[in-house]
N, C-alpha and C. Protein backbone atom coordinates (compact mmCIF):
# COMPACT_ATOMS: atom_id res chain seq x y z
N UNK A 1 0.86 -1.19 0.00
CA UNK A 1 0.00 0.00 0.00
C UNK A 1 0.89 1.24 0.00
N UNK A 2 0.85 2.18 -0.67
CA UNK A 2 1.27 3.20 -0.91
C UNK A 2 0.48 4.87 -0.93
N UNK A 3 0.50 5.25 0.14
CA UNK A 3 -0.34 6.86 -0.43
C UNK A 3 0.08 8.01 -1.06
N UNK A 4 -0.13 9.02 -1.53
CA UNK A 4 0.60 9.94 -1.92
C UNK A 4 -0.69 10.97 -1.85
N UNK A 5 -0.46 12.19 -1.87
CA UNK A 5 -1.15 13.36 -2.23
C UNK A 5 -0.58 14.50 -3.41
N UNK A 6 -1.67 14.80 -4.25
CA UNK A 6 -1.17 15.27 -5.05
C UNK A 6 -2.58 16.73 -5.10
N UNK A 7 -1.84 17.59 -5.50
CA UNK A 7 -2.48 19.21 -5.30
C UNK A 7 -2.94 20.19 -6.46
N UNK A 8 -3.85 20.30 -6.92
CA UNK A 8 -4.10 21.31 -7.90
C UNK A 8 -4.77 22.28 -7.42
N UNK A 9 -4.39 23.90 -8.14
CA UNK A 9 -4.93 24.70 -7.54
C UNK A 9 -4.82 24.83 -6.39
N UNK A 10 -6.04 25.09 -5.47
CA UNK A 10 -6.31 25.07 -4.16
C UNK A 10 -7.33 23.77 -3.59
N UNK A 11 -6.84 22.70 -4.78
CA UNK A 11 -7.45 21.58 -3.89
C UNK A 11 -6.65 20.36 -3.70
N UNK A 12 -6.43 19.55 -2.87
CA UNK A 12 -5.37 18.46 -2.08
C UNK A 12 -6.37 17.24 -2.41
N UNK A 13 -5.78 16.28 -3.31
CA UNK A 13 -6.92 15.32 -3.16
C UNK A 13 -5.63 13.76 -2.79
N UNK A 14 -6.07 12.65 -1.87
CA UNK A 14 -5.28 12.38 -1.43
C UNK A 14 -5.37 10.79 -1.74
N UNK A 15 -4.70 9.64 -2.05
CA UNK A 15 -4.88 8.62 -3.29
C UNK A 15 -3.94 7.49 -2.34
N UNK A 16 -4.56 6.23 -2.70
CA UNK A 16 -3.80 5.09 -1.91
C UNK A 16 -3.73 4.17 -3.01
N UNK A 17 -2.82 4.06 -3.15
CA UNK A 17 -2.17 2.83 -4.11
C UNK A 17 -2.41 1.41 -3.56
N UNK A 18 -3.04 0.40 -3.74
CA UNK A 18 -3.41 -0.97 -2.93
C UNK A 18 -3.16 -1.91 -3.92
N UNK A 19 -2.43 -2.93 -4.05
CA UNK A 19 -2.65 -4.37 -5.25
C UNK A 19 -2.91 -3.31 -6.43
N UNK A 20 -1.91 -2.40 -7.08
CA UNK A 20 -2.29 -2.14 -8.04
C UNK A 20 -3.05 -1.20 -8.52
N UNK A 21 -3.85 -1.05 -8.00
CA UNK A 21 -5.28 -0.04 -8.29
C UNK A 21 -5.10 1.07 -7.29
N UNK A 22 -5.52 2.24 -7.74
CA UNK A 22 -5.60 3.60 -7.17
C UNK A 22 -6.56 4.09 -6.50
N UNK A 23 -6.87 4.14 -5.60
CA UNK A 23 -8.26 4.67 -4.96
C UNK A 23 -8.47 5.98 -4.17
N UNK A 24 -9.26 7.11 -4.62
CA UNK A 24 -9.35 8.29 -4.31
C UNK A 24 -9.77 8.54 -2.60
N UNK A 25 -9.33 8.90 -1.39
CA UNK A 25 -9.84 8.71 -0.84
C UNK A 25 -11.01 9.84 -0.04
N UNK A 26 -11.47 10.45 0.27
CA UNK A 26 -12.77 11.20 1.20
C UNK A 26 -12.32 12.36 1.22
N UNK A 27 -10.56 13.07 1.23
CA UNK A 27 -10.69 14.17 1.71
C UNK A 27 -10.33 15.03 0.11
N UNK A 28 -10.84 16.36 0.77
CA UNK A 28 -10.37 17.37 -0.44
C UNK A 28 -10.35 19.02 0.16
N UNK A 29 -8.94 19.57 0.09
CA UNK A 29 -8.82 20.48 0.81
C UNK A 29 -9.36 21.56 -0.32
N UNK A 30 -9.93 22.39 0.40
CA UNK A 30 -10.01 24.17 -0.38
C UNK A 30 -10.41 25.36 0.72
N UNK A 31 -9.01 25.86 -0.01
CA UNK A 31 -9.17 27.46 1.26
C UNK A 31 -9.07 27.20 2.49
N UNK A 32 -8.11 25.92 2.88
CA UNK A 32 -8.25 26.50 4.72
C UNK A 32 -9.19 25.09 5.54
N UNK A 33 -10.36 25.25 4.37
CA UNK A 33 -11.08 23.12 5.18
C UNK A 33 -10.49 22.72 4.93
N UNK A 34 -11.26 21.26 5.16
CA UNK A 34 -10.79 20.01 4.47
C UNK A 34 -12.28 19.08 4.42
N UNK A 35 -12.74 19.01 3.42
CA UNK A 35 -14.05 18.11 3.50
C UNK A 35 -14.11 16.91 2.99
N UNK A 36 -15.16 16.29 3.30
CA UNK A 36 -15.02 14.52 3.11
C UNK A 36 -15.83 14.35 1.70
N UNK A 37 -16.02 13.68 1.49
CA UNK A 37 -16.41 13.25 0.04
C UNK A 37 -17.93 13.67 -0.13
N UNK A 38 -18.57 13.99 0.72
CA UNK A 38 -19.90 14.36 0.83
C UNK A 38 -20.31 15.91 1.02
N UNK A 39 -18.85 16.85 0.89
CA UNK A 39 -18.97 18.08 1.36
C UNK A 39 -19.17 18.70 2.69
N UNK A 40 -19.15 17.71 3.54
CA UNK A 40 -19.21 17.88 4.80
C UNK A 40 -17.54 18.43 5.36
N UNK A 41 -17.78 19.52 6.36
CA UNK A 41 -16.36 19.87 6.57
C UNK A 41 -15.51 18.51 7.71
N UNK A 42 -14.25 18.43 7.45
CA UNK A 42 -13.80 17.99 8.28
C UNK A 42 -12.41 18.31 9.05
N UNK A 43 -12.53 19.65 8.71
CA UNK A 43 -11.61 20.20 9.00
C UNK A 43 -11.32 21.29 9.02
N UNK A 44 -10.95 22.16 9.75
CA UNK A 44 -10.92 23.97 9.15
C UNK A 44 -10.03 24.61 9.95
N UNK A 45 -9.18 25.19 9.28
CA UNK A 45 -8.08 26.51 10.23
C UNK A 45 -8.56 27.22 11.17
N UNK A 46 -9.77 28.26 10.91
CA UNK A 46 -10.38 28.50 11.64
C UNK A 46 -11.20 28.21 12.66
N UNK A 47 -11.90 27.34 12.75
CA UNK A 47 -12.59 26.73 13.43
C UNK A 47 -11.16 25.89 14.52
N UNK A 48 -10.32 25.90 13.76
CA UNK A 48 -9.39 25.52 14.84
C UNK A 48 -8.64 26.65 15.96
N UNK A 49 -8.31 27.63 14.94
CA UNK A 49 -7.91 28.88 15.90
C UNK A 49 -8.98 29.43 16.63
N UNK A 50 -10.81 29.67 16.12
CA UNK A 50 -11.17 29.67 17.52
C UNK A 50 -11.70 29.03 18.84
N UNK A 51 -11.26 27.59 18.37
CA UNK A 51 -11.37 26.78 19.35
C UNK A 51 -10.11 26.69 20.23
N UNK A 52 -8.66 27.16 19.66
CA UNK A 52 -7.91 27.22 20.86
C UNK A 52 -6.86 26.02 19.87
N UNK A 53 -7.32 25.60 19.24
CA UNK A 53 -6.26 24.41 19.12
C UNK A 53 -4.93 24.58 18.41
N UNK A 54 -5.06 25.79 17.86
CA UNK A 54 -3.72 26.46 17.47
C UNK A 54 -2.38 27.07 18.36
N UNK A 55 -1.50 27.34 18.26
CA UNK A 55 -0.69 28.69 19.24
C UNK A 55 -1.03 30.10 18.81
N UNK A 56 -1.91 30.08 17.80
CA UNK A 56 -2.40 31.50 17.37
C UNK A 56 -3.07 32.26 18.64
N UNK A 57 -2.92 33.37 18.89
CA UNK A 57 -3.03 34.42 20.29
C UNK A 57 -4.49 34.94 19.83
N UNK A 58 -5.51 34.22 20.59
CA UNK A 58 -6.66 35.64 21.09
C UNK A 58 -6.87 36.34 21.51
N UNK A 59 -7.63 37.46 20.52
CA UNK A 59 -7.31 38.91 21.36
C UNK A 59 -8.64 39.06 22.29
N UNK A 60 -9.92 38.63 21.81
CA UNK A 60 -10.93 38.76 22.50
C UNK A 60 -11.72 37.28 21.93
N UNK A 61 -12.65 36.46 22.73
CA UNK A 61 -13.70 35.72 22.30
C UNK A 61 -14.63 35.54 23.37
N UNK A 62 -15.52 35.17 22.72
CA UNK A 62 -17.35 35.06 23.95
C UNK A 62 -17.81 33.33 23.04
N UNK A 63 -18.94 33.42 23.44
CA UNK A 63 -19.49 32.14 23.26
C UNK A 63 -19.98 32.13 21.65
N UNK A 64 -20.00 33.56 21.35
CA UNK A 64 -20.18 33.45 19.69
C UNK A 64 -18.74 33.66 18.20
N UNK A 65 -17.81 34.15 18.70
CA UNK A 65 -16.51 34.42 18.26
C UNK A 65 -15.46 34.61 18.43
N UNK A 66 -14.62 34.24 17.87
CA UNK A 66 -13.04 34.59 18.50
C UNK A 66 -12.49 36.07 17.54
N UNK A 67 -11.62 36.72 18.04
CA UNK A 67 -10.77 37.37 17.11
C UNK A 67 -9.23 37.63 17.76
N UNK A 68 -8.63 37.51 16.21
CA UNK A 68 -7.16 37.58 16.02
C UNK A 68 -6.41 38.23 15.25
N UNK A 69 -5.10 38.50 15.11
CA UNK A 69 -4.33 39.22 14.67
C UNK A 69 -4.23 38.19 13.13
N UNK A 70 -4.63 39.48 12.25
CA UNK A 70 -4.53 38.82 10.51
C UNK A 70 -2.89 38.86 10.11
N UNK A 71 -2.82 37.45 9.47
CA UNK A 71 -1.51 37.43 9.24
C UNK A 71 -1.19 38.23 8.10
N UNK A 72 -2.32 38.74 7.33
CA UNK A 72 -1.75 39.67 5.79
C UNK A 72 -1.25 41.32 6.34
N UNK A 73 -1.68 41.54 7.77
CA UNK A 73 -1.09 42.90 8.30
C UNK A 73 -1.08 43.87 7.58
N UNK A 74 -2.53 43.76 6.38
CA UNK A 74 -2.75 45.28 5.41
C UNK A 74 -3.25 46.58 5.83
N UNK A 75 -2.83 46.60 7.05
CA UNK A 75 -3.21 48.23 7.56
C UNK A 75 -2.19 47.70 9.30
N UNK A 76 -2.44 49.14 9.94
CA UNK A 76 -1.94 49.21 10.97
C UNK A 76 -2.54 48.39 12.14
N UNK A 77 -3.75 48.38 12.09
CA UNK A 77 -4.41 47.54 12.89
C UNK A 77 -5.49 46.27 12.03
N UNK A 78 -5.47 45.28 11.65
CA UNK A 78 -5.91 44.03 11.05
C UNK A 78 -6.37 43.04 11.80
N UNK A 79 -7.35 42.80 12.18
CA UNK A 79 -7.79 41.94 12.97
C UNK A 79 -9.23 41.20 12.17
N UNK A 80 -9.06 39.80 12.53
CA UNK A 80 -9.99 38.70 11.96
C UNK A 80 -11.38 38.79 13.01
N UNK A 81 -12.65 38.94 12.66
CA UNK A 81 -13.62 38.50 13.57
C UNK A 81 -14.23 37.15 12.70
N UNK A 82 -13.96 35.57 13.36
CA UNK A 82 -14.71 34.32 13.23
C UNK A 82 -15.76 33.53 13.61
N UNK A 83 -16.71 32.92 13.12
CA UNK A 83 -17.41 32.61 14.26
C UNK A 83 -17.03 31.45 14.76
N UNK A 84 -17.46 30.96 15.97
CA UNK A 84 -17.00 29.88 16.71
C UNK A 84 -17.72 28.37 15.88
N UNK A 85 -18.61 28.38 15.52
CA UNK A 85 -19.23 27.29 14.68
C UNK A 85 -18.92 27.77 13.06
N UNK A 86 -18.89 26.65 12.61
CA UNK A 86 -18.42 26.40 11.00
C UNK A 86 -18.94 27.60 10.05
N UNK A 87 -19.25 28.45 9.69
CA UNK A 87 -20.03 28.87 8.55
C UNK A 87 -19.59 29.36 7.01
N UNK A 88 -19.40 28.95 6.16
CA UNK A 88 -18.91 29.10 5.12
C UNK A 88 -18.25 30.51 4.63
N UNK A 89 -19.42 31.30 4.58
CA UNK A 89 -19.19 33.08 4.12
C UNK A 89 -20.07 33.69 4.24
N UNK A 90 -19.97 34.84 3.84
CA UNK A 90 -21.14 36.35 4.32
C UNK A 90 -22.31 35.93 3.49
N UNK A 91 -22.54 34.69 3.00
CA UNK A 91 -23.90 34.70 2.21
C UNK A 91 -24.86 33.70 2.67
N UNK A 92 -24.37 33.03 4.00
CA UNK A 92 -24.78 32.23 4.52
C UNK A 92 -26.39 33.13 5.31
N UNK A 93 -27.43 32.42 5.41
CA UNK A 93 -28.40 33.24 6.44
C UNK A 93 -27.19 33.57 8.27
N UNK A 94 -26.99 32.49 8.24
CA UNK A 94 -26.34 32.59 9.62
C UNK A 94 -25.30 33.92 9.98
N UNK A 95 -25.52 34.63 9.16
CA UNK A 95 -24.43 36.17 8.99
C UNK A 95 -25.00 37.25 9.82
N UNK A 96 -26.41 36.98 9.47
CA UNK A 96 -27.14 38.35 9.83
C UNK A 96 -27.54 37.98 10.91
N UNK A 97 -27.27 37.05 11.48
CA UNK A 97 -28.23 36.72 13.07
C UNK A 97 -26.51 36.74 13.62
N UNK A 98 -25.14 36.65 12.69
CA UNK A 98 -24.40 36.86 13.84
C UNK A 98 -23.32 38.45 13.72
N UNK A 99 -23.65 38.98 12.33
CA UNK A 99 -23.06 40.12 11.98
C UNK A 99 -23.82 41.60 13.43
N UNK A 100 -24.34 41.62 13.76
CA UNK A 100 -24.70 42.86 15.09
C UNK A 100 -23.67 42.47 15.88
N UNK A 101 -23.55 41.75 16.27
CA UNK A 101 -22.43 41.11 17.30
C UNK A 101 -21.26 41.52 16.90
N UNK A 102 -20.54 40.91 15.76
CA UNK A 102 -19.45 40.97 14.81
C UNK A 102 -19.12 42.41 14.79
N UNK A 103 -19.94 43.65 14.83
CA UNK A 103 -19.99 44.84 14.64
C UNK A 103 -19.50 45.44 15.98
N UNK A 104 -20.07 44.88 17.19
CA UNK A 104 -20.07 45.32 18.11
C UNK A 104 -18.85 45.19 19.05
N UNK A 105 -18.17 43.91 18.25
CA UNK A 105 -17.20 43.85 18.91
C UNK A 105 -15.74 44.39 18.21
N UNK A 106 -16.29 44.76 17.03
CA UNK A 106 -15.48 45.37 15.79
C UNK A 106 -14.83 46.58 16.65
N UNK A 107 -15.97 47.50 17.38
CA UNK A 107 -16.33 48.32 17.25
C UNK A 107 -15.51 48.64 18.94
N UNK A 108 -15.81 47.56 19.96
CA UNK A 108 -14.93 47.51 21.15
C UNK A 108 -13.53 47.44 21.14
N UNK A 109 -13.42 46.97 19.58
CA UNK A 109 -11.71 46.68 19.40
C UNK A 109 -11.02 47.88 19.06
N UNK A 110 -11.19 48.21 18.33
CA UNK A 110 -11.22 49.41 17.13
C UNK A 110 -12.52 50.07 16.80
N UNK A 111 -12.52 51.44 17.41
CA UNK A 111 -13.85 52.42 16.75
C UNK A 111 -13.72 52.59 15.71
N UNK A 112 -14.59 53.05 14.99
CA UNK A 112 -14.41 53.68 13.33
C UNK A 112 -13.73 52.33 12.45
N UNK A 113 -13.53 51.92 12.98
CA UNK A 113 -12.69 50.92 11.78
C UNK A 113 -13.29 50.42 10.89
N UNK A 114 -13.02 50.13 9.48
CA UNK A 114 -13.24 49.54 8.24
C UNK A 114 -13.62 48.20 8.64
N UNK A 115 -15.12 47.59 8.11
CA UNK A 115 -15.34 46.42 8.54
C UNK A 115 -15.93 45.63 7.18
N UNK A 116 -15.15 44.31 6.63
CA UNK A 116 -15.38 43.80 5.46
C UNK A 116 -15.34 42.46 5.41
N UNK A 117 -16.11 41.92 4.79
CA UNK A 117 -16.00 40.42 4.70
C UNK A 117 -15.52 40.72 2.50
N UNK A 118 -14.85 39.79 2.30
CA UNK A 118 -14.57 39.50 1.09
C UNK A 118 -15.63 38.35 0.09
N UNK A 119 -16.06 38.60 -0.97
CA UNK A 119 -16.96 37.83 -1.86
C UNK A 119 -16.46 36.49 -2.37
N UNK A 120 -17.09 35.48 -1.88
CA UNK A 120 -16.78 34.33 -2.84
C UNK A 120 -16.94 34.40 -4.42
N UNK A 121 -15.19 34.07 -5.02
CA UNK A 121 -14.81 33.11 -4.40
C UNK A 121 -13.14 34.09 -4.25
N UNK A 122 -13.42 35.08 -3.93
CA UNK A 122 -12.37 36.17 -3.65
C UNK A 122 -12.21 36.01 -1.53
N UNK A 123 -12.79 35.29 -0.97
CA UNK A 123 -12.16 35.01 0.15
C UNK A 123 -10.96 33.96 0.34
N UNK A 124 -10.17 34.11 1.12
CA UNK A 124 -9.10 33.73 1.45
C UNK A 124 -9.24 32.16 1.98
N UNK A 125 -9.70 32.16 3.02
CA UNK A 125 -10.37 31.24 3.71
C UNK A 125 -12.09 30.73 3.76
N UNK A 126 -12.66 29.46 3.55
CA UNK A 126 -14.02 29.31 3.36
C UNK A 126 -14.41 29.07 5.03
N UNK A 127 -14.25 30.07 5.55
CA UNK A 127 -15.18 30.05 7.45
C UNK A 127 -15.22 31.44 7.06
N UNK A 128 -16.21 32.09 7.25
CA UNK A 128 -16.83 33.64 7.62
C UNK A 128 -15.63 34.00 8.86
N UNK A 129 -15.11 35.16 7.77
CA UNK A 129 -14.82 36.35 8.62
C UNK A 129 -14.34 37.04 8.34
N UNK A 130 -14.64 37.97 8.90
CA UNK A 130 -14.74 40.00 9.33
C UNK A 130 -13.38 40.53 9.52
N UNK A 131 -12.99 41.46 8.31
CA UNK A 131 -11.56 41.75 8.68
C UNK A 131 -12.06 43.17 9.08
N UNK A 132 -11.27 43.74 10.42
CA UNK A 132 -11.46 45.00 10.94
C UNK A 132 -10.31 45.38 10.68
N UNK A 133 -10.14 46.70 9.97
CA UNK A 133 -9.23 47.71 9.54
C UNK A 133 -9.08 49.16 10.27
N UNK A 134 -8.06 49.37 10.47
CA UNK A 134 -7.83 50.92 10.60
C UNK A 134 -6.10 51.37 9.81
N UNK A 135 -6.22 51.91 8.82
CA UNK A 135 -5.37 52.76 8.48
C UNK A 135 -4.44 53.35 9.50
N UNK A 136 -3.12 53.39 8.84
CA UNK A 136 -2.29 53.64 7.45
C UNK A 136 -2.24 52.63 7.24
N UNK A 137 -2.17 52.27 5.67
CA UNK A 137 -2.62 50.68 4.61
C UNK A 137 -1.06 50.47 4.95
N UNK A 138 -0.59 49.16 4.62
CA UNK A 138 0.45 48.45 4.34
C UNK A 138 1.09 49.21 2.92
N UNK A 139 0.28 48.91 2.11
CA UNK A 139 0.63 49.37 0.68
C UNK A 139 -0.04 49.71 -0.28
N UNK A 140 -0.14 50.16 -1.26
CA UNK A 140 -1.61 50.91 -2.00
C UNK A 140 -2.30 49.75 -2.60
N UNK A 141 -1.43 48.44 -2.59
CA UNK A 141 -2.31 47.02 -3.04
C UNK A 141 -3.65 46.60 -1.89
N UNK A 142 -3.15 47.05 -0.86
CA UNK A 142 -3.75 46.60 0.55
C UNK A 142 -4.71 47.33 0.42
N UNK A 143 -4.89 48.68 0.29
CA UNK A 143 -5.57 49.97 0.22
C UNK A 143 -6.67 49.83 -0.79
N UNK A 144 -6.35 48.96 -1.67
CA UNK A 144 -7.51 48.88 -3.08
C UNK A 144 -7.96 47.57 -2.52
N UNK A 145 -7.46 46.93 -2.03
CA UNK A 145 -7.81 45.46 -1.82
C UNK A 145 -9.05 45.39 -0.49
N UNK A 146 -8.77 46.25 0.58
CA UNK A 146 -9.40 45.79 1.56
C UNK A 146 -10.52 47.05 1.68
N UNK A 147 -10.41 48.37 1.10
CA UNK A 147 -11.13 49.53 1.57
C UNK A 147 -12.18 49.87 0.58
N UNK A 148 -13.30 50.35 1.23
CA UNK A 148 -14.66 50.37 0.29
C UNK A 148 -14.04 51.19 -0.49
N UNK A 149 -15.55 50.60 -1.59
CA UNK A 149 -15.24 52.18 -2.56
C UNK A 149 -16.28 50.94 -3.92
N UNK A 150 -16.70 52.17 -4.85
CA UNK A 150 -17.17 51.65 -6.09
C UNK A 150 -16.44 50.39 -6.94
N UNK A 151 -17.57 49.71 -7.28
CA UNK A 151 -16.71 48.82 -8.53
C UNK A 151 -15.95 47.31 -7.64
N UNK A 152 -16.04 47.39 -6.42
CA UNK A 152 -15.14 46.85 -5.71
C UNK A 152 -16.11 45.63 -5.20
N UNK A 153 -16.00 44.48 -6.74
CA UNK A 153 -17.25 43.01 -7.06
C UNK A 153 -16.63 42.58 -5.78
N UNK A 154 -15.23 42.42 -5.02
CA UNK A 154 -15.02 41.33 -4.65
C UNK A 154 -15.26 41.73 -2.82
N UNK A 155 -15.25 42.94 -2.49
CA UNK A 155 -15.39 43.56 -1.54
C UNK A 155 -16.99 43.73 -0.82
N UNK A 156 -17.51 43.67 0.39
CA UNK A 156 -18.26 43.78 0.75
C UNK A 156 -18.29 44.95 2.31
N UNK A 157 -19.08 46.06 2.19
CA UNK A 157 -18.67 46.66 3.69
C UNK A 157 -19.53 46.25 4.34
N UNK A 158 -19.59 45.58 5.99
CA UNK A 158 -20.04 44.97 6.94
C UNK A 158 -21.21 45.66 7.41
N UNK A 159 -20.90 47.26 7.70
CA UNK A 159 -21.66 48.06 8.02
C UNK A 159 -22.80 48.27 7.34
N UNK A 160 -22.44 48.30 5.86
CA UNK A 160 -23.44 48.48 4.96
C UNK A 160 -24.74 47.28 5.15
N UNK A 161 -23.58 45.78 4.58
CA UNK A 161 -24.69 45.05 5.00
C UNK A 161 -25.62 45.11 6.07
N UNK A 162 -24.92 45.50 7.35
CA UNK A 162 -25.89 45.16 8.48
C UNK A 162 -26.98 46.55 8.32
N UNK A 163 -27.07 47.24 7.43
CA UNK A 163 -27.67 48.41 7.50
C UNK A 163 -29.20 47.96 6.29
N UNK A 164 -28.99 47.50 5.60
CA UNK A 164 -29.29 46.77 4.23
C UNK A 164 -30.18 45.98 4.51
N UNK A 165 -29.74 44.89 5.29
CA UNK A 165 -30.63 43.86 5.95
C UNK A 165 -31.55 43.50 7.03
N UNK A 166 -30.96 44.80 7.67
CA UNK A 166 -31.44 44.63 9.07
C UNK A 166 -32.21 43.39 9.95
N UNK A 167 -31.68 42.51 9.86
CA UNK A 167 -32.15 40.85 10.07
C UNK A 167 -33.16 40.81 10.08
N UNK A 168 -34.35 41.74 8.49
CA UNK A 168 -35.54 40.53 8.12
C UNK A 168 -35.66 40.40 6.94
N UNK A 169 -34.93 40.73 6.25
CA UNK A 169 -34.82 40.77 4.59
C UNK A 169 -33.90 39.25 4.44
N UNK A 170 -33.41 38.07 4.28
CA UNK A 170 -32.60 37.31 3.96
C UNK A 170 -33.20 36.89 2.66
N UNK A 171 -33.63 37.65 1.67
CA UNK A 171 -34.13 36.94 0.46
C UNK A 171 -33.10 36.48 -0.55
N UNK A 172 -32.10 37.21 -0.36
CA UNK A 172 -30.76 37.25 -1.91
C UNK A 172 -30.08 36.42 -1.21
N UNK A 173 -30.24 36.14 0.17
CA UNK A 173 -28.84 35.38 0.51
C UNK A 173 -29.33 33.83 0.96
N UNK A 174 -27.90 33.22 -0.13
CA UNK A 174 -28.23 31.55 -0.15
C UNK A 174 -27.53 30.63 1.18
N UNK A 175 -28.80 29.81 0.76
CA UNK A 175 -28.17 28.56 1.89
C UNK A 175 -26.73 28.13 1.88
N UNK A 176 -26.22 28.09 3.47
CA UNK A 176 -25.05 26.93 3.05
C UNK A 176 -24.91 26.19 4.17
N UNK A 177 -24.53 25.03 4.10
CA UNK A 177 -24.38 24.44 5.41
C UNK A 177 -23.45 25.02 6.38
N UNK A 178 -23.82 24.79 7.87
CA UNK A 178 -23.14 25.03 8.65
C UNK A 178 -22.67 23.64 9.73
N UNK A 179 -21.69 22.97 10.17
CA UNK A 179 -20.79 22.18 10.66
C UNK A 179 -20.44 22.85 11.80
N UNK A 180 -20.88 21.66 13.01
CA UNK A 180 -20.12 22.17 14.40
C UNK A 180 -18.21 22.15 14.75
């Protein structure tokens, strides 16, 4: 028996050689999970850092989120808000029942700060979360990349949404599963 993993793109698919024959097995990484053959997660960065199981440093968490120091450091202050249970991205229903919160603690961390979730499939990682910004940018890439403004498909401002939706409108936004 022999295994190997082999990687395209951003997906890890992972293969056991047995008597000959090749057999695909359950997992397939993208963005940060790792899910089983059924799309079910079985695995996630996040969901690991806010459970603790990382050495990654929390700066604040409650029973609904953790937040941490973003490793892309595109402004002076960068910080991740996650939620503590699985949720894919900002298009999930589960956003708007947890984005007031997300805001609020945005908002205890850093006042005024720039608050954005990124558009699939322009997120980094597939677990929802909230990058809180405050200026001076890293670099004018950072500056176009993370800060509102027109035209900007891949960008979403937090504030806006929660202003938009006010948790009874969820008509545009699609299902996705959520994983403990």
């Amino acid at each position: 028996e022999c295994s190997f993993a082999y990687r395209s793109w951003n997906r890890e698919y992972h293969f056991t050689l047995c008597m000959g024959a090749c057999f695909a097995t359950c997992c397939q990484k993208w963005k940060g999970v790792e899910y089983d053959e059924q799309g079910e997660v079985v695995n996630c960065l996040f969901c690991d850092i806010a459970a603790g199981r990382t050495n990654r440093h929390l700066i604040k968490e409650d029973d609904e989120c953790a937040v941490f120091q973003s490793k892309a450091e595109d402004a002076e202050t960068h910080l991740l808000i996650v939620p503590k249970r699985h949720v894919k991205n900002w298009k999930c229903p589960e956003t708007l029942r947890l984005l007031p919160h997300f805001v609020e603690v945005a908002d205890s961390l850093a006042p005024n700060s720039i608050l954005a979730f990124h558009n699939p499939p322009f997120n980094s990682i597939d677990h929802l979360h909230m990058h809180v910004l405050v200026p001076p940018w890293r670099n004018s890439y950072a500056q176009t990349k993370q800060n509102h403004g027109p035209c900007k498909f891949w960008h979403v401002d937090a504030r806006k949404l929660l202003q938009d939706h006010a948790l009874e409108d969820s008509s545009s936004i699609e299902m996705c599963s959520e994983q403990a």
